[in-house]
N, C-alpha and C. Protein backbone atom coordinates (compact mmCIF):
# COMPACT_ATOMS: atom_id res chain seq x y z
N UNK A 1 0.82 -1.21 0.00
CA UNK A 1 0.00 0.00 0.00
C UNK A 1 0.86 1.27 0.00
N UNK A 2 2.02 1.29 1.18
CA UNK A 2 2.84 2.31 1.15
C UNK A 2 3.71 2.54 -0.40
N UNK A 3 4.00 1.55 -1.11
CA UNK A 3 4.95 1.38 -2.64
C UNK A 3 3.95 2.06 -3.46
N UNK A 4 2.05 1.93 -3.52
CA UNK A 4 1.04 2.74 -4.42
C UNK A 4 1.02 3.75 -4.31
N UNK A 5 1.29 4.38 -2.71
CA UNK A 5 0.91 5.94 -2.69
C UNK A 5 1.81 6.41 -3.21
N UNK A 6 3.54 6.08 -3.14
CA UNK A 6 4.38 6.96 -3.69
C UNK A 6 4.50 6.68 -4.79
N UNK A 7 4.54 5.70 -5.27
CA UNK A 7 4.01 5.88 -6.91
C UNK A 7 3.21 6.52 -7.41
N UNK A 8 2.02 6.61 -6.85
CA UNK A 8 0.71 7.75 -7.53
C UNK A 8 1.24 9.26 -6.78
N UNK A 9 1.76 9.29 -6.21
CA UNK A 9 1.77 10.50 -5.53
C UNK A 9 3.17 11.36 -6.56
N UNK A 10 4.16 10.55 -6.51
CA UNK A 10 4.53 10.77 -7.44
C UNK A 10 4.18 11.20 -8.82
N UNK A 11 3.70 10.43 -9.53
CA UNK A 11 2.89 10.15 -11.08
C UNK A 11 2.35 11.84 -10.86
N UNK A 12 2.02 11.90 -9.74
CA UNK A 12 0.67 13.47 -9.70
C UNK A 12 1.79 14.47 -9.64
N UNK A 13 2.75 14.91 -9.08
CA UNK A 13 3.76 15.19 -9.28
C UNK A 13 4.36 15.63 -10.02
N UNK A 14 4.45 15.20 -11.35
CA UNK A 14 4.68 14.75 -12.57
C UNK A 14 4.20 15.71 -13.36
N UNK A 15 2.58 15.04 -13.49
CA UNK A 15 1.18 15.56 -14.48
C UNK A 15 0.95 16.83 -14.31
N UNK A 16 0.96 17.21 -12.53
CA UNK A 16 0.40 18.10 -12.36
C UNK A 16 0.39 19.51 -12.90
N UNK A 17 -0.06 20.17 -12.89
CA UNK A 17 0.04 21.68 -13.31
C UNK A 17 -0.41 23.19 -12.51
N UNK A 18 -0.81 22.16 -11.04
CA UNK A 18 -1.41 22.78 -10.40
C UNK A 18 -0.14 22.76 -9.05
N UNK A 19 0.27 24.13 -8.73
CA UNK A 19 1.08 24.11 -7.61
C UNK A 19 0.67 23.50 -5.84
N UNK A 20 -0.95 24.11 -5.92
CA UNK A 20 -1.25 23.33 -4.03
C UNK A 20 -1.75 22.08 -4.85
N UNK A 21 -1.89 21.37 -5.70
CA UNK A 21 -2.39 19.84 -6.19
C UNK A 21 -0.55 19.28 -5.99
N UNK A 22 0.41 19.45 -6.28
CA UNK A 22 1.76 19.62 -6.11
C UNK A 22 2.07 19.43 -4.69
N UNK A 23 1.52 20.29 -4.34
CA UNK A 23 2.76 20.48 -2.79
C UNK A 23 1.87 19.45 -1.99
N UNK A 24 -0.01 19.08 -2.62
CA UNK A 24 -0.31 18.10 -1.71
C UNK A 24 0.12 16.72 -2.11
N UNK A 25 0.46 16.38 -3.24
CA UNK A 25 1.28 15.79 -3.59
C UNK A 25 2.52 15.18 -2.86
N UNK A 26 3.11 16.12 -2.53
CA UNK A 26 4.47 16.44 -1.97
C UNK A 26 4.20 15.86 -1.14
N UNK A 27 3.24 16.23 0.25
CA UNK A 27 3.22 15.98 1.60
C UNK A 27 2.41 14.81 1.75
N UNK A 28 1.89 14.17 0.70
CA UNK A 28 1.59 12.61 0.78
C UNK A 28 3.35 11.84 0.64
N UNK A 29 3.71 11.68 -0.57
CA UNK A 29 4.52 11.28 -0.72
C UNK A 29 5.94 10.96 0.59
N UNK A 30 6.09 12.43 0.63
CA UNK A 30 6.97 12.59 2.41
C UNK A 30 6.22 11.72 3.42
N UNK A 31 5.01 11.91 3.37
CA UNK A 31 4.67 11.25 4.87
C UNK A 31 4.63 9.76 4.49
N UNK A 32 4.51 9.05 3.14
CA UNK A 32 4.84 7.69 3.12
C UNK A 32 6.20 7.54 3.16
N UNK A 33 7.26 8.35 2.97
CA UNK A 33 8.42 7.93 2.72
C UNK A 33 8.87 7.77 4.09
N UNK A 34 8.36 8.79 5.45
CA UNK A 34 8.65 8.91 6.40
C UNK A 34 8.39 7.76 7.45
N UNK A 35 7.26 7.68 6.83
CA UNK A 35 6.13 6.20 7.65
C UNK A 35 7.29 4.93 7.54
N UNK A 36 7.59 4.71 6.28
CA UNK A 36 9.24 3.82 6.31
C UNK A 36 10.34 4.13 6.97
N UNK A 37 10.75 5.54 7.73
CA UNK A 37 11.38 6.23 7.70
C UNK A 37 11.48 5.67 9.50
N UNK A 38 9.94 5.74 9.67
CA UNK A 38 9.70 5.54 11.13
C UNK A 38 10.38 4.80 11.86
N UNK A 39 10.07 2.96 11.14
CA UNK A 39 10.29 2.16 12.37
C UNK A 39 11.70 1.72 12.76
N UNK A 40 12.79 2.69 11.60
CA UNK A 40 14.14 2.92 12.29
C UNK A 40 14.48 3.61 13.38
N UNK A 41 13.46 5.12 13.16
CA UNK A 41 14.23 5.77 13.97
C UNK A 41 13.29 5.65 15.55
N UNK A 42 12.70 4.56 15.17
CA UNK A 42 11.71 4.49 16.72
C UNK A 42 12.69 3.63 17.30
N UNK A 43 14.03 2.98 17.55
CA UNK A 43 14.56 2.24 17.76
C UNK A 43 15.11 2.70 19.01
N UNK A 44 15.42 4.43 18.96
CA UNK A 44 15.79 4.71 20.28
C UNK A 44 15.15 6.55 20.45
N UNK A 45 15.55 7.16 21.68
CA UNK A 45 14.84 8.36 21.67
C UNK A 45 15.96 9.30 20.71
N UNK A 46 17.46 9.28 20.71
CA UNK A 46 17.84 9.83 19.37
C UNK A 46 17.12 10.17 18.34
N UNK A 47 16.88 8.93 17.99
CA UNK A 47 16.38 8.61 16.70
C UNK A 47 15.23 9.51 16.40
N UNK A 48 14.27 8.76 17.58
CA UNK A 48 12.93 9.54 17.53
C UNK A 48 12.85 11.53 17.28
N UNK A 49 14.13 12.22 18.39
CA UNK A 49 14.65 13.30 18.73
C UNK A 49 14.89 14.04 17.38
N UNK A 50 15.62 13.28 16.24
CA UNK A 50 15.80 13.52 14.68
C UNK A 50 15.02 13.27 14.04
N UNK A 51 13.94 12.58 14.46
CA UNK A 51 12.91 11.90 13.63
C UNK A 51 11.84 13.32 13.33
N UNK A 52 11.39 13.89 14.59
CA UNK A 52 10.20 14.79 14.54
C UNK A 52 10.28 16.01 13.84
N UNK A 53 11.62 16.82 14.07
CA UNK A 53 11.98 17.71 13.38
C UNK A 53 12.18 17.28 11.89
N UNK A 54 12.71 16.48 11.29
CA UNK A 54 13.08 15.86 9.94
C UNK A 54 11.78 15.79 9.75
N UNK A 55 10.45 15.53 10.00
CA UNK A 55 8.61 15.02 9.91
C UNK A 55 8.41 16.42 9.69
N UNK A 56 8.48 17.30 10.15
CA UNK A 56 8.27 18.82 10.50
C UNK A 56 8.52 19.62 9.51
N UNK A 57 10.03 19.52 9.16
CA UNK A 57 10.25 20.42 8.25
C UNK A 57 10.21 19.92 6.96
N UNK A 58 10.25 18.41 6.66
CA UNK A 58 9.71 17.95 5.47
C UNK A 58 8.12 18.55 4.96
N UNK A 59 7.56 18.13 5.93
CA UNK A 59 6.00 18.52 5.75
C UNK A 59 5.15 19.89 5.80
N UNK A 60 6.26 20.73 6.75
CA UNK A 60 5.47 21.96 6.91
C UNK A 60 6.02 22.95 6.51
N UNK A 61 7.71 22.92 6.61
CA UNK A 61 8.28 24.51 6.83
C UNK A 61 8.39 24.56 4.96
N UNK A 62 8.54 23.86 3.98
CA UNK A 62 8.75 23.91 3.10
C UNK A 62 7.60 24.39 1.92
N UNK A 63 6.44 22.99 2.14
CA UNK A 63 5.05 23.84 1.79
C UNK A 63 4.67 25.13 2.10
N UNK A 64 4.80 25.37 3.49
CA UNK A 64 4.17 26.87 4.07
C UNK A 64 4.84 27.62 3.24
N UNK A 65 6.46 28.08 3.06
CA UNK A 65 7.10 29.01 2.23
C UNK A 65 6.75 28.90 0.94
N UNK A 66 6.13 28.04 0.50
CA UNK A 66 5.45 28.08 -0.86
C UNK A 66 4.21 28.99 -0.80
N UNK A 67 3.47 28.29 -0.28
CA UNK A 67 1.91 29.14 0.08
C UNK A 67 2.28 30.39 0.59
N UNK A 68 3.10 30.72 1.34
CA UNK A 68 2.92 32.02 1.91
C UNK A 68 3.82 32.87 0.67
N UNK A 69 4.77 32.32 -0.01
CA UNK A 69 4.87 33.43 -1.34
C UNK A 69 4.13 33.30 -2.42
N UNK A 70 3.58 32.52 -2.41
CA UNK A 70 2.40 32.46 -3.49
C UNK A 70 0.72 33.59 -2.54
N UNK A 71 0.74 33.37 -1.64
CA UNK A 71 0.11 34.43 -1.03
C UNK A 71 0.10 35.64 -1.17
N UNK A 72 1.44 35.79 -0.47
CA UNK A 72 1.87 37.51 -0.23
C UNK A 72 2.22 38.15 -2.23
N UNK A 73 2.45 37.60 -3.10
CA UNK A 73 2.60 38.27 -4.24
C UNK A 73 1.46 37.67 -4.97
N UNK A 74 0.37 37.16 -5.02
CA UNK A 74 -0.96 36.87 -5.21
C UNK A 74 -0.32 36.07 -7.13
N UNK A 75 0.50 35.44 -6.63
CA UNK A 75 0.58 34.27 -7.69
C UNK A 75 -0.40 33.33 -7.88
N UNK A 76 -0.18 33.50 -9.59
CA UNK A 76 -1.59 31.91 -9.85
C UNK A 76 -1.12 30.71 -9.38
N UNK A 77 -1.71 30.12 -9.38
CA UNK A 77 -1.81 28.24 -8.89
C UNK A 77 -1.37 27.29 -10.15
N UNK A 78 -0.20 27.82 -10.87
CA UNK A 78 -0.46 27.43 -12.00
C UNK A 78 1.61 27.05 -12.14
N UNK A 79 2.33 26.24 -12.58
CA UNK A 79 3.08 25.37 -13.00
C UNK A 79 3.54 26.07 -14.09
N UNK A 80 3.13 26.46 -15.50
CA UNK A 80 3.65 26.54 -16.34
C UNK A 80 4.57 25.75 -16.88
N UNK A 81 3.17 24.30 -17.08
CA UNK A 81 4.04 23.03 -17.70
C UNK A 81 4.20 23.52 -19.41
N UNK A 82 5.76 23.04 -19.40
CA UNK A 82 6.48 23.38 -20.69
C UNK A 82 5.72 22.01 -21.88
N UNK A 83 4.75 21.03 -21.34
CA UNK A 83 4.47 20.51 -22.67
C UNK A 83 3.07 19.93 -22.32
N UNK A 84 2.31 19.16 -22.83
CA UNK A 84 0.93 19.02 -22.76
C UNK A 84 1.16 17.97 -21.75
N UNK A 85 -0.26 17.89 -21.39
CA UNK A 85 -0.53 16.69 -20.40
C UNK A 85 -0.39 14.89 -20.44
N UNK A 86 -1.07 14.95 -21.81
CA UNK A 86 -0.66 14.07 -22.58
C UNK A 86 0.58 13.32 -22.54
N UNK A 87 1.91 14.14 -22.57
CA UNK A 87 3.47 14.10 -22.73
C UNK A 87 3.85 14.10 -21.68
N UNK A 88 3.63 14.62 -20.18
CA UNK A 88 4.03 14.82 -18.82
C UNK A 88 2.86 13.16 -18.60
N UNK A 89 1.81 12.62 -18.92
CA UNK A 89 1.42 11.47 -18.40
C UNK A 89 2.77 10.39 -19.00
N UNK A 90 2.83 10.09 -20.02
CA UNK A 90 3.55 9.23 -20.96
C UNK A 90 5.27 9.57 -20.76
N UNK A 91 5.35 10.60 -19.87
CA UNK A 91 6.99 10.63 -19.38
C UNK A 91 7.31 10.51 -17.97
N UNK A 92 6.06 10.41 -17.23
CA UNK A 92 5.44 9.40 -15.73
C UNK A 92 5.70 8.63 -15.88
N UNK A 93 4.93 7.85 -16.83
CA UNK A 93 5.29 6.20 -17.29
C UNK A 93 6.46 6.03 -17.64
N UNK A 94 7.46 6.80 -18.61
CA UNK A 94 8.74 6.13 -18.72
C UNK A 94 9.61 6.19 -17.74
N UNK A 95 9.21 7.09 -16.44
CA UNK A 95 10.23 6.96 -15.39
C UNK A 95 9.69 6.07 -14.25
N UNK A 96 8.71 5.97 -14.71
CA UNK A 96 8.12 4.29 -13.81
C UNK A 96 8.92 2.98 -14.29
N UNK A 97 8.70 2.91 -16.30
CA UNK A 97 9.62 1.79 -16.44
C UNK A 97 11.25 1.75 -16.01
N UNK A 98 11.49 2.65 -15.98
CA UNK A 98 13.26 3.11 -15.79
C UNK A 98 13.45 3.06 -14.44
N UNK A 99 12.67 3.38 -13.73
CA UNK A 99 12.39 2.92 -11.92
C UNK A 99 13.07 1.55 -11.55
N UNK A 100 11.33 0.64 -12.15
CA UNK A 100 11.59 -0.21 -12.00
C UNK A 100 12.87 -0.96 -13.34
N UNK A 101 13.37 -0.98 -14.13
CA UNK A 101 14.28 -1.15 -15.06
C UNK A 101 15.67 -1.26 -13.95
N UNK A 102 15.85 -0.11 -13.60
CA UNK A 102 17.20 -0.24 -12.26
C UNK A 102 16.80 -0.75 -10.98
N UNK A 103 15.38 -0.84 -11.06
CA UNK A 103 15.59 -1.35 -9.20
C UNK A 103 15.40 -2.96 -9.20
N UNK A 104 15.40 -3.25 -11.21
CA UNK A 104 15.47 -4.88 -11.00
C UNK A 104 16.73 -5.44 -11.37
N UNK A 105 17.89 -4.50 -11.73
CA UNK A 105 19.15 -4.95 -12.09
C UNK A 105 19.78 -5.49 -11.03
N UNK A 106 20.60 -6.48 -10.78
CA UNK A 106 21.13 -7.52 -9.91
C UNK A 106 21.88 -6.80 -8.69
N UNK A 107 22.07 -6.02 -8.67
CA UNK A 107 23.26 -5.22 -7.58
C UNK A 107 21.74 -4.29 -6.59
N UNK A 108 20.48 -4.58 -7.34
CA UNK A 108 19.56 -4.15 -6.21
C UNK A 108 17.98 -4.87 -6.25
N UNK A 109 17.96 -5.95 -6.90
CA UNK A 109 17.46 -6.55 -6.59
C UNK A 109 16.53 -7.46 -5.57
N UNK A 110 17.70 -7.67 -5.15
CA UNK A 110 17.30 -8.06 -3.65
C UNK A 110 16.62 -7.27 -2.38
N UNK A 111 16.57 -5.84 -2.86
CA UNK A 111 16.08 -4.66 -1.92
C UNK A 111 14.92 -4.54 -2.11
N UNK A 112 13.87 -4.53 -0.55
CA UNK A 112 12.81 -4.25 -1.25
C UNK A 112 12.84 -2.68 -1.22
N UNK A 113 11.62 -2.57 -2.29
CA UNK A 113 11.37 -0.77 -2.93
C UNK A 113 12.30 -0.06 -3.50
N UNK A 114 13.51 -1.04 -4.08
CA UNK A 114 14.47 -0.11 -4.99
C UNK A 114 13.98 -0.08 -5.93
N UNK A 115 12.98 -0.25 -6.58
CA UNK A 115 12.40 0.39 -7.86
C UNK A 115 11.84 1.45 -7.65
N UNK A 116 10.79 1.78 -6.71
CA UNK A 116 9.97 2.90 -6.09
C UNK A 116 11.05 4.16 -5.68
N UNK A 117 12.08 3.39 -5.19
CA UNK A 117 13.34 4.68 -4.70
C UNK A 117 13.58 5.27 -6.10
N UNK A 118 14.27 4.61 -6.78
CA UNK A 118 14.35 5.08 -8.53
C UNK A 118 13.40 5.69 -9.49
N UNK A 119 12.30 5.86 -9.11
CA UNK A 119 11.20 5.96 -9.72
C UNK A 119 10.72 7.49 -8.94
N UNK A 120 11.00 7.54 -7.67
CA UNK A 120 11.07 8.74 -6.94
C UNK A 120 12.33 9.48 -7.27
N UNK A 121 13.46 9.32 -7.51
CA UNK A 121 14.57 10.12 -8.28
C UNK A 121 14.15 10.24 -9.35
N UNK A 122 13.44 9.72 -9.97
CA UNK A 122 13.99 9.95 -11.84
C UNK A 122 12.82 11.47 -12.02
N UNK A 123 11.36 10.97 -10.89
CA UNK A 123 10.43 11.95 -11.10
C UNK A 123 10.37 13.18 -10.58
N UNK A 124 11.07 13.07 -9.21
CA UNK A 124 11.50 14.48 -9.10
C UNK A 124 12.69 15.28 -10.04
N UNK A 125 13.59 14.85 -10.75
CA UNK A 125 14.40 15.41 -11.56
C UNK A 125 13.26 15.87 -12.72
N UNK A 126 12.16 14.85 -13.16
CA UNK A 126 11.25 15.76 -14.34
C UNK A 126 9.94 16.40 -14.29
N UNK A 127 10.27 16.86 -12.26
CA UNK A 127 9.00 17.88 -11.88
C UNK A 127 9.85 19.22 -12.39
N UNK A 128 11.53 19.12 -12.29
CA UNK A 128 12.06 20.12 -12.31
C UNK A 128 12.03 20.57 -14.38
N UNK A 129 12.31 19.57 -14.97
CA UNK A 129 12.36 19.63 -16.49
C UNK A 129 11.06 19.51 -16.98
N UNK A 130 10.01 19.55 -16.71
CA UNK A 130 8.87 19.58 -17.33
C UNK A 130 7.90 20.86 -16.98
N UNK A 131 8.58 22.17 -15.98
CA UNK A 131 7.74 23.11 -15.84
C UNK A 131 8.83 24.35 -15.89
N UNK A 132 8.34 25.20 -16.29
CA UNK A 132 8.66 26.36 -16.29
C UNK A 132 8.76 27.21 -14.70
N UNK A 133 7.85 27.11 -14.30
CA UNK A 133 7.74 28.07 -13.13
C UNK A 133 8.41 27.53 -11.86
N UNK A 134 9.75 29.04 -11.90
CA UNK A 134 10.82 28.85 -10.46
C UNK A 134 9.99 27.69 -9.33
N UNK A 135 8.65 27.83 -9.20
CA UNK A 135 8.30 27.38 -7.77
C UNK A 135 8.15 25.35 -8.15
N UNK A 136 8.15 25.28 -9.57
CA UNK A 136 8.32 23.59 -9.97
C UNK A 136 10.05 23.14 -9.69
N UNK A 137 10.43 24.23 -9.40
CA UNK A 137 11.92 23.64 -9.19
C UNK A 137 12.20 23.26 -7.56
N UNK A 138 11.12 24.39 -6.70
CA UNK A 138 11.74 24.32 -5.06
C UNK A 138 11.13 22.66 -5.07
N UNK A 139 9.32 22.39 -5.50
CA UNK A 139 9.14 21.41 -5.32
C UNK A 139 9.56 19.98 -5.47
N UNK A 140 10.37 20.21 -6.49
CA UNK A 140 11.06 19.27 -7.39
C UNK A 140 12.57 18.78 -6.33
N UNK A 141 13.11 19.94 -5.49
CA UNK A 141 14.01 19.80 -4.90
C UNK A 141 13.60 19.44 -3.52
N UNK A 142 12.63 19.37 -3.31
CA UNK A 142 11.81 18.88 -1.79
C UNK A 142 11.68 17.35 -2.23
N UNK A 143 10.76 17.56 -3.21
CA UNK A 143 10.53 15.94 -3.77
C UNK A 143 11.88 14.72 -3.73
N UNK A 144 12.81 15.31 -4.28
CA UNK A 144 14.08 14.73 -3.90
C UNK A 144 14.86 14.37 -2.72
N UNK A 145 14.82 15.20 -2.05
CA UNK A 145 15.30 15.31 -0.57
C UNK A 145 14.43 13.98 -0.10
N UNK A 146 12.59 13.78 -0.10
CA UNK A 146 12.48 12.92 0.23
C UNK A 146 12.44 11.35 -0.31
N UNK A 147 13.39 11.59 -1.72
CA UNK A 147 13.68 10.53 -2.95
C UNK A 147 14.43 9.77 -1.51
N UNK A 148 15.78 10.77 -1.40
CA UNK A 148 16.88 10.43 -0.99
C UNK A 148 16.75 9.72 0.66
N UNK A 149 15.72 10.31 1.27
CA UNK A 149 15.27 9.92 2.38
C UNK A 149 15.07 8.96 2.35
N UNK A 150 14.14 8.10 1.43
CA UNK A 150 13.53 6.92 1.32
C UNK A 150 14.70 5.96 0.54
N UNK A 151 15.78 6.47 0.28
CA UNK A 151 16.62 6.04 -0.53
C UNK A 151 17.85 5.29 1.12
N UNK A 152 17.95 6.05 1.84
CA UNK A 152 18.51 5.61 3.08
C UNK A 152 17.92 4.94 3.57
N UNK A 153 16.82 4.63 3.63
CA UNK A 153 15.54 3.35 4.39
C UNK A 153 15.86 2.13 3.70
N UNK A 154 15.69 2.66 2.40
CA UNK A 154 15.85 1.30 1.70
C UNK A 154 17.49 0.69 1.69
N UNK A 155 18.55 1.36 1.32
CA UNK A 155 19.68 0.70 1.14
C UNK A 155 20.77 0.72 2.05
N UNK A 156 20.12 1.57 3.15
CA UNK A 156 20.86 1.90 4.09
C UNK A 156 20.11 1.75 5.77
N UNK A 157 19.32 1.18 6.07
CA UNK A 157 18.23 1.03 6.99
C UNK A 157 19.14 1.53 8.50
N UNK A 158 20.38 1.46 8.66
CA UNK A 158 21.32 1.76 9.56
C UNK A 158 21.41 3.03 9.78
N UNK A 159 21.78 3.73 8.33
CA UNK A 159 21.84 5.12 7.94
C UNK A 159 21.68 5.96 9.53
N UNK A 160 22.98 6.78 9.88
CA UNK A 160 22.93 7.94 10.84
C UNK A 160 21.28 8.47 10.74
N UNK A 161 20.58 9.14 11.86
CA UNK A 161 19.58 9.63 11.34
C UNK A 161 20.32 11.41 11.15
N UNK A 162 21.41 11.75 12.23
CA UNK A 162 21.94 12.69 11.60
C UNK A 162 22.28 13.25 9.91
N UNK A 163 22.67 11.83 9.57
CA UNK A 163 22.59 12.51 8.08
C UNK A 163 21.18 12.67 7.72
N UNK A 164 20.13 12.16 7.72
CA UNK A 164 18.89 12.36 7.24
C UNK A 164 18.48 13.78 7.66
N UNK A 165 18.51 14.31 8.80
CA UNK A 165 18.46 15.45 9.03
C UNK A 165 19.28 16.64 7.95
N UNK A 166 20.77 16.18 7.79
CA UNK A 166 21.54 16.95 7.13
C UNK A 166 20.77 17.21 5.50
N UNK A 167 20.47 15.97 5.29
CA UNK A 167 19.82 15.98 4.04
C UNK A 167 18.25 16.99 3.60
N UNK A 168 17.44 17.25 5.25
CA UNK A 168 16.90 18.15 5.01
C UNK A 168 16.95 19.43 5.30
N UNK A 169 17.67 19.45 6.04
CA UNK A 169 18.80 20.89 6.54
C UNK A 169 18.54 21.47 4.99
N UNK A 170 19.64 20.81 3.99
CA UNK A 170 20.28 21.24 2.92
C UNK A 170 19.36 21.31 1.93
N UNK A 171 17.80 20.90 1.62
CA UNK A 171 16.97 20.92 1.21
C UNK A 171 16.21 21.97 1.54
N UNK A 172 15.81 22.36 2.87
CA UNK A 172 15.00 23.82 3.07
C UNK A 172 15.72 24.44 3.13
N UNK A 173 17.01 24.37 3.38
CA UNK A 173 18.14 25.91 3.28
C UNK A 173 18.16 26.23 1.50
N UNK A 174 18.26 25.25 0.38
CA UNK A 174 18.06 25.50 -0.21
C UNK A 174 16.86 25.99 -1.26
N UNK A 175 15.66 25.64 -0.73
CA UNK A 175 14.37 26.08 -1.17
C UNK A 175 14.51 27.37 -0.25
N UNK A 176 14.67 28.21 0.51
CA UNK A 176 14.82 29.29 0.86
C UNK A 176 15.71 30.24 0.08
N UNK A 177 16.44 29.41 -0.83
CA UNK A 177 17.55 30.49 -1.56
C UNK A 177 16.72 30.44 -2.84
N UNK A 178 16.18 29.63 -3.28
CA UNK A 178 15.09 29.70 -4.64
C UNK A 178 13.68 30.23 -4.24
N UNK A 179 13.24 30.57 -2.87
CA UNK A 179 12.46 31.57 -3.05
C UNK A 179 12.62 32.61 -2.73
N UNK A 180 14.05 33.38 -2.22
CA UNK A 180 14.12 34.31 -2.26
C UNK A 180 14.74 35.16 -3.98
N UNK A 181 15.17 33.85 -4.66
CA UNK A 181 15.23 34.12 -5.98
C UNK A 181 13.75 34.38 -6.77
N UNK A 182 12.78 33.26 -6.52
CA UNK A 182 11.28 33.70 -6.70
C UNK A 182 10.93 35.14 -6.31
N UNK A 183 11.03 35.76 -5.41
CA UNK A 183 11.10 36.99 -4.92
C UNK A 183 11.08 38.16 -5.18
N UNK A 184 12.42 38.26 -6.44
CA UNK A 184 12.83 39.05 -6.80
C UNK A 184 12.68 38.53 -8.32
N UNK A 185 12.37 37.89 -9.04
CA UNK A 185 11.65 37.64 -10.04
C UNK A 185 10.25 37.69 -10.15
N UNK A 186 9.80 37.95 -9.45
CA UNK A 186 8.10 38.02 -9.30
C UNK A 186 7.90 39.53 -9.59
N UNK A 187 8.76 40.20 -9.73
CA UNK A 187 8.60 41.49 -9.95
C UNK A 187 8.51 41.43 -11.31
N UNK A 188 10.04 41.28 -11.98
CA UNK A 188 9.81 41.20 -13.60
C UNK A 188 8.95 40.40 -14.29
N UNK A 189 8.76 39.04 -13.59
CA UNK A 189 7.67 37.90 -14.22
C UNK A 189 6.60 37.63 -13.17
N UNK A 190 5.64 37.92 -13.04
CA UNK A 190 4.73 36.97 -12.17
C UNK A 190 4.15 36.07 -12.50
N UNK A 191 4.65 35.26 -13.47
CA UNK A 191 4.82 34.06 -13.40
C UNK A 191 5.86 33.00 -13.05
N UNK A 192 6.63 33.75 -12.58
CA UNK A 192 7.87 32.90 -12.48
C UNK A 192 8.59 32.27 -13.27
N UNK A 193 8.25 32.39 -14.68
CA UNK A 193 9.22 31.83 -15.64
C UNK A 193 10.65 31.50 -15.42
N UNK A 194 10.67 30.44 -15.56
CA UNK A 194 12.59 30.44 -15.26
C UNK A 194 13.48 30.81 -16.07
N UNK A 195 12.48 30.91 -17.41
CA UNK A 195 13.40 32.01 -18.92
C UNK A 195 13.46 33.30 -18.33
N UNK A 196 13.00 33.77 -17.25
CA UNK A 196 13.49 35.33 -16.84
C UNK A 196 14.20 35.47 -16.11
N UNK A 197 15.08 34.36 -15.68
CA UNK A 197 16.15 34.64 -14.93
C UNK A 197 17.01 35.08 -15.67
N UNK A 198 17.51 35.13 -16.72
CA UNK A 198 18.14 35.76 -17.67
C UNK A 198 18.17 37.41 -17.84
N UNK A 199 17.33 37.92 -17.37
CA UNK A 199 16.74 39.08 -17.72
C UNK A 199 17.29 39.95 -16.38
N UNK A 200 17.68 38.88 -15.28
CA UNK A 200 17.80 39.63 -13.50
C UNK A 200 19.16 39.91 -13.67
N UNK A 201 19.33 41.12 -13.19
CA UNK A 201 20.51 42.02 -12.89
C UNK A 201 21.17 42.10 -11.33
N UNK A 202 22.47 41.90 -11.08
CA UNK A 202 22.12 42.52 -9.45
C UNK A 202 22.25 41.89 -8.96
C-alpha cells in the first residue's frame, strides 16, 4: 500500500500543473516515505529526537514558504508546464519503467522498494524539467530530498539519522535560496518563468 501511494503521488507530481495539487502531492509522498522512515528511527529516543523535526520540516516549513509566497505576491496556482498533459502522463510512465528497469538490475534486486526509490529520483528530476515556473523547481528539490530519504531506508536502513536530518537541513536551506530568488523575479515575471532569470541584474 505504502509502494502505491508513492508511486501515484509521485505520477501526480509529474502531471500536475497545479502548484497546491503539487505540494499536496508532496506531503503525501513525504509522509509515506517517512512512515518507512519511522520504524528505524523508533529504535531509540535519538532517533525519535531527529525523527520529529526531519517530519516537520519535510511537511510543513517547506510547503508553508510556498503558500505564503504564493500568497503575499498573489501568484496563480499554475506550474507553467512546458508541454501538454498528454506528454508529462507518458513521461510518468517512462520513469516508472526506468524505476523499475534499475531497481530490477542484480546489484539491487534483492532490496525491497528499490524500484519505487528510482522511480522517486527519476520523477523528481522531471517535476524540475517539465515546468517552467521557479516554484516547480523548489518542489522538485523537496521531492528529492524525500527521494533520498527513502533512498537511506531502503539501502541503508542503519543510515545515521543525523545525516537524514543533514539531508533536510540542505533541502529547506536551499528552497529558501530559490524563493528568495522567486522573490525578486516576481517582480519582472509573475509568473515565475525560469526564462526570466536571464533578464535579473544585481
Amino acid at each position: 500500500m505504502v509502494s502505491l501511494i508513492i508511486v501515484l503521488s509521485s505520477a501526480i507530481l509529474v502531471i500536475s500543473a497545479r502548484v497546491r495539487t503539487s505540494l499536496l502531492a508532496y506531503i503525501v509522498l513525504t509522509a509515506a516515505t517517512l512512515w518507512l522512515v519511522y520504524p528505524e528511527a523508533s529504535h531509540s529516543r535519538y532517533g525519535l529526537f531527529l525523527f520529529v523535526p526531519l517530519a516537520a520540516t519535510k511537511i510543513v516549513v517547506g510547503p508553508a514558504a510556498i503558500l505564503f509566497l504564493m500568497r503575499r505576491n498573489e501568484l496563480r496556482d499554475n506550474l507553467s508546464p512546458a508541454v501538454r498533459v498528454a506528454t508529462r502522463i507518458l513521461i510518468s510512465l517512462t520513469a516508472l519503467f526506468l524505476g523499475y528497469a534499475v531497481g530490477n538490475m542484480p546489484a539491487f534486486a534483492s532490496l525491497p522498494f528499490a524500484n519505487i526509490v528510482f522511480y522517486s529520483i527519476f520523477s523528481s528530476m522531471f517535476i524540475v524539467i517539465l515546468h517552467r515556473s521557479l516554484l516547480s523547481h523548489v518542489i522538485g528539490l523537496l521531492a528529492l530530498g524525500s527521494a533520498i530519504t527513502l533512498a537511506g531506508a531502503v539501502f541503508a536502513p542503519s543510515l545515521p539519522g543525523g545525516i537524514e536530518l543533514a539531508d533536510t537541513f540542505d533541502a529547506v536551506i536551499a528552497t529558501f535560496v530559490a524563493i528568495a530568488v522567486a522573490r525578486a523575479l516576481v517582480i519582472h515575471n509573475p509568473d515565475l518563468d525560469v526564462r526570466s532569470l536571464r533578464e535579473l541584474r544585481g
